[in-house]
Protein backbone atom coordinates (compact mmCIF):
# COMPACT_ATOMS: atom_id res chain seq x y z
CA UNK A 1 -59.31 -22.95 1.32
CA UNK A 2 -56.95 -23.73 -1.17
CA UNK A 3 -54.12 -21.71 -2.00
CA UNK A 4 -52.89 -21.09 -5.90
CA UNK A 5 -49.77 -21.16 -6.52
CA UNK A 6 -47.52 -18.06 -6.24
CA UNK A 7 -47.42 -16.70 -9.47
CA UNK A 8 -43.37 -16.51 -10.98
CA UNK A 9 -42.78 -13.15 -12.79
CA UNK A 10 -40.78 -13.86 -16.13
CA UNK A 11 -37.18 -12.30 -16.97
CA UNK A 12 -38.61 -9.61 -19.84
CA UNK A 13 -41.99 -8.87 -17.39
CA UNK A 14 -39.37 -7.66 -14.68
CA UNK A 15 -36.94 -6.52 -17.03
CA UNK A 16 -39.79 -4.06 -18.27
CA UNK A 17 -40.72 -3.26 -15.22
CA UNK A 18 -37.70 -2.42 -14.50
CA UNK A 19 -37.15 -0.09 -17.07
CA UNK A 20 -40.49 1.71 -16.81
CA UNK A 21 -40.31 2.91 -12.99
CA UNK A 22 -39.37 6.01 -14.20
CA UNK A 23 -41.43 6.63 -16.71
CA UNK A 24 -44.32 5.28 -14.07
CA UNK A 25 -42.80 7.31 -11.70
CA UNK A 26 -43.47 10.99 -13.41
CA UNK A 27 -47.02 9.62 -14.78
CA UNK A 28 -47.84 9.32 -11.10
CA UNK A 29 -46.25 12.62 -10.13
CA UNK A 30 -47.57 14.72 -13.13
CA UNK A 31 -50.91 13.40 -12.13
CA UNK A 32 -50.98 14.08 -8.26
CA UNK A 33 -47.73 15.95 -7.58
CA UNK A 34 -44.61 15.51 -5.89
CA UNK A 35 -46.18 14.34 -2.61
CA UNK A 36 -46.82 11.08 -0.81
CA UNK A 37 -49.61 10.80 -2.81
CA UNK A 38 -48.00 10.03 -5.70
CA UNK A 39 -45.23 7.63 -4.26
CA UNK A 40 -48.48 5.49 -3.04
CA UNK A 41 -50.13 5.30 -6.53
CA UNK A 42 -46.65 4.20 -7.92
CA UNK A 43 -46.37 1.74 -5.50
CA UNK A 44 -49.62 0.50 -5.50
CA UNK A 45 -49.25 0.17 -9.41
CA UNK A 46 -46.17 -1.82 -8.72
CA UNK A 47 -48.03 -4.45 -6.72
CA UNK A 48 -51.14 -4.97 -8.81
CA UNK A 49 -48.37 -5.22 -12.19
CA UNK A 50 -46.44 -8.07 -10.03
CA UNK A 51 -50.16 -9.62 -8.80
CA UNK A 52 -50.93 -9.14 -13.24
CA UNK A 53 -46.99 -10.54 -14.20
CA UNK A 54 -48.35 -13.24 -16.10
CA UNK A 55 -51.09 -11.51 -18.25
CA UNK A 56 -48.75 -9.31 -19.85
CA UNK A 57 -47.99 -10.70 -23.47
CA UNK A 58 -44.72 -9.91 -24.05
CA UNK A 59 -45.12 -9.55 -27.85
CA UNK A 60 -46.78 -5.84 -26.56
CA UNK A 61 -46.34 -2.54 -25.29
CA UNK A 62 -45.39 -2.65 -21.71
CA UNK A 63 -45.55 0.73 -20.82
CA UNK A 64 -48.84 0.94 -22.54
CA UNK A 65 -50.16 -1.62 -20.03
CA UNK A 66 -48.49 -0.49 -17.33
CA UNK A 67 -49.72 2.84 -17.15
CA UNK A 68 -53.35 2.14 -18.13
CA UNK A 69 -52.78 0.54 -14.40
CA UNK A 70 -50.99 3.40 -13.18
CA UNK A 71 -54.28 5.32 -14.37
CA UNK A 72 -56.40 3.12 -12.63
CA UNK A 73 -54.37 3.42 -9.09
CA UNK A 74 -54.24 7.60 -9.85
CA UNK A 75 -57.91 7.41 -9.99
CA UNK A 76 -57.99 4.65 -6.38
CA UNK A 77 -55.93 7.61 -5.09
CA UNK A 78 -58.14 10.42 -5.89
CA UNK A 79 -60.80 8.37 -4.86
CA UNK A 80 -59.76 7.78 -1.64
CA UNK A 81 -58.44 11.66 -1.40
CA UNK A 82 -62.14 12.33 -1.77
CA UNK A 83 -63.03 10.69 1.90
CA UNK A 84 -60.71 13.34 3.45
CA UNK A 85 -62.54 16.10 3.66
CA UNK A 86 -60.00 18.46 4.43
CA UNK A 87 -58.53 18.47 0.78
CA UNK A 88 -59.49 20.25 -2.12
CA UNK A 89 -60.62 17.71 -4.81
CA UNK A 90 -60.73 17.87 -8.38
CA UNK A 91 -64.22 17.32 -10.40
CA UNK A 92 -63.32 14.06 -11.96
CA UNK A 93 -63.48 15.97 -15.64
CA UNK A 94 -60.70 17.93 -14.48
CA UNK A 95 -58.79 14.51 -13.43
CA UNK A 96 -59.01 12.67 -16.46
CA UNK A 97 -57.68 16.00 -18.34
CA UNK A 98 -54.95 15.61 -15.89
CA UNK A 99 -54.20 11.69 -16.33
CA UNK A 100 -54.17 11.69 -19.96
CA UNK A 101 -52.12 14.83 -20.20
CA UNK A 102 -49.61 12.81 -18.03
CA UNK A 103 -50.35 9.67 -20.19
CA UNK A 104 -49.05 12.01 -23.52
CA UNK A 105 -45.79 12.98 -21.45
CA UNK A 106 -44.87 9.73 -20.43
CA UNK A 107 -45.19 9.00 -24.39
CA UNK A 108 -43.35 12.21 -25.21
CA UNK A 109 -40.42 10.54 -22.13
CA UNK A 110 -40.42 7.09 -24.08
CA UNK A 111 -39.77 8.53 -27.45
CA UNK A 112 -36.92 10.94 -26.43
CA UNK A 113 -35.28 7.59 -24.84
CA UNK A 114 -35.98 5.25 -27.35
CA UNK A 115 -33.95 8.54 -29.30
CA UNK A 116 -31.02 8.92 -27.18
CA UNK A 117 -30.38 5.44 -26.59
CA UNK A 118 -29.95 5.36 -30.49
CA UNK A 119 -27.96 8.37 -30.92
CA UNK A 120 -25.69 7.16 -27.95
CA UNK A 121 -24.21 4.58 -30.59
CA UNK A 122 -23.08 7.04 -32.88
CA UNK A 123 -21.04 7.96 -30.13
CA UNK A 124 -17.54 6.42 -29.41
CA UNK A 125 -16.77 4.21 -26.63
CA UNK A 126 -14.34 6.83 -24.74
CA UNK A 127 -17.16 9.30 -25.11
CA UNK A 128 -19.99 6.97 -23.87
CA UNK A 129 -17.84 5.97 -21.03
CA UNK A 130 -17.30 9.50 -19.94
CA UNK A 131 -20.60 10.43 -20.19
CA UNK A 132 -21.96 6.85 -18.82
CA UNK A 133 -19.57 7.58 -15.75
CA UNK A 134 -20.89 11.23 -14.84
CA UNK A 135 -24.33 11.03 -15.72
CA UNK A 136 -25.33 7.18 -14.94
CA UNK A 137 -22.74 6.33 -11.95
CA UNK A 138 -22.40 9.80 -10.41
CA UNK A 139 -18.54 10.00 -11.07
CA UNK A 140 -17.09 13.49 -10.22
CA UNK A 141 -15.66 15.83 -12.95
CA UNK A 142 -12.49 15.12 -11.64
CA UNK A 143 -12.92 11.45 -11.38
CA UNK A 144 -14.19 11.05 -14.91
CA UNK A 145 -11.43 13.70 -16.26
CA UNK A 146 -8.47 11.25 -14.82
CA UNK A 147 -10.42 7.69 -16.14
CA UNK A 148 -10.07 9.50 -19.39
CA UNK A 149 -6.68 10.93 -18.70
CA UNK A 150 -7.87 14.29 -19.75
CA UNK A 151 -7.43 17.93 -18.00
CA UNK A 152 -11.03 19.15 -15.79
CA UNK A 153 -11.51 21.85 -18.47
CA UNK A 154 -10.61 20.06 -21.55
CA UNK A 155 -13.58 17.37 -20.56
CA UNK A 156 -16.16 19.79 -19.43
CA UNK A 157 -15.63 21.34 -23.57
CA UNK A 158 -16.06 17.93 -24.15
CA UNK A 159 -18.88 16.96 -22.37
CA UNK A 160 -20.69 20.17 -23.59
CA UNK A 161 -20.10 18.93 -27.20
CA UNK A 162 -21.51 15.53 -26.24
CA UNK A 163 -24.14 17.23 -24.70
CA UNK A 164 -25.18 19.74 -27.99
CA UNK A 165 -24.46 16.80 -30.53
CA UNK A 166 -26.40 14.38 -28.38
CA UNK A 167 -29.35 17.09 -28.47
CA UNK A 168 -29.12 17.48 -31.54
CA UNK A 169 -29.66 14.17 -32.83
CA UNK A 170 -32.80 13.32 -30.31
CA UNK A 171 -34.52 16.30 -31.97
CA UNK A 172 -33.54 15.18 -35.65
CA UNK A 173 -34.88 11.90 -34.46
CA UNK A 174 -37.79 13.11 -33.41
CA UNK A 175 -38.56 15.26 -35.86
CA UNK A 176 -37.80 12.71 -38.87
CA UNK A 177 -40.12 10.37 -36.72
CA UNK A 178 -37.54 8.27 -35.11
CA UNK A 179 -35.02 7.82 -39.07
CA UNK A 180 -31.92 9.61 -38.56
């Protein structure tokens, strides 16, 4: 038997996968729940994208791949769901409803952080670090508050102001179709 060789993900294929596990990761869930089930499809998409790494053509849509796989694994799941007899099961009308309902949120996800990440560079660098700190590293109030050598309740008013004007400018984004 002869073996092929191991096949060598590229930078931007694990780069993007990367940066879609979370947007995988609530396609599974909003498909099958919050359970175990869903943590298995994920995974199981995971390992047929790395066994697939080198028939992704960069010049596309990752995500768009990606979860036409994730769809596929949902279904495996369900599937295999239906051999346990102890489970209610869905008619399989009633799971495609559900997958492409989940398909349309993870669009809705990309698109509202395709807008942030844009209206994050309106921002200032003080700001983004503040925000970057709390909300990315897990930095307490009080940690962020002395990085930015600012009093606890002068940085929460800020914060909420980043927050609103951040907000706003994902839904003008949106709206206008991704201009500003």
């Amino acid at each position: 038997m002869v073996e092929s060789a191991p096949k060598i993900p590229s930078d931007a294929f694990v780069r993007a996968l990367t940066e879609s596990q979370t947007a995988l990761r609530g396609f599974c869930q909003a498909s099958l729940g919050y359970g175990e089930e869903s943590k298995e499809a994920l995974q199981r998409t995971s390992i047929v994208l790395w066994k697939k790494c080198n028939d992704w053509d960069p010049a596309t849509e990752f995500l768009a791949w990606a979860t036409t796989v994730a769809k596929f694994e949902v279904l495996g799941v369900i599937r295999d769901r239906k051999r346990d007899q102890k489970r209610i099961v869905f008619n399989s009308e009633v799971v495609d409803l559900m997958v492409d309902e989940a398909s349309r949120t993870v669009d809705s996800i990309s698109d509202r952080a395709a807008a942030l990440e844009v209206c994050l560079e309106f921002l200032g660098d003080r700001n983004r670090e503040a925000l970057s700190a709390y909300y990315v590293h897990g930095r307490s109030i009080q940690e962020v508050a002395a990085k930015q050598e600012k009093q606890i309740s002068a940085l929460k008013v800020m914060m909420l102001r980043l927050r609103r004007k951040l907000a706003e400018c994902v839904e003008r984004r949106l709206a206008s179709g991704g201009a500003v």
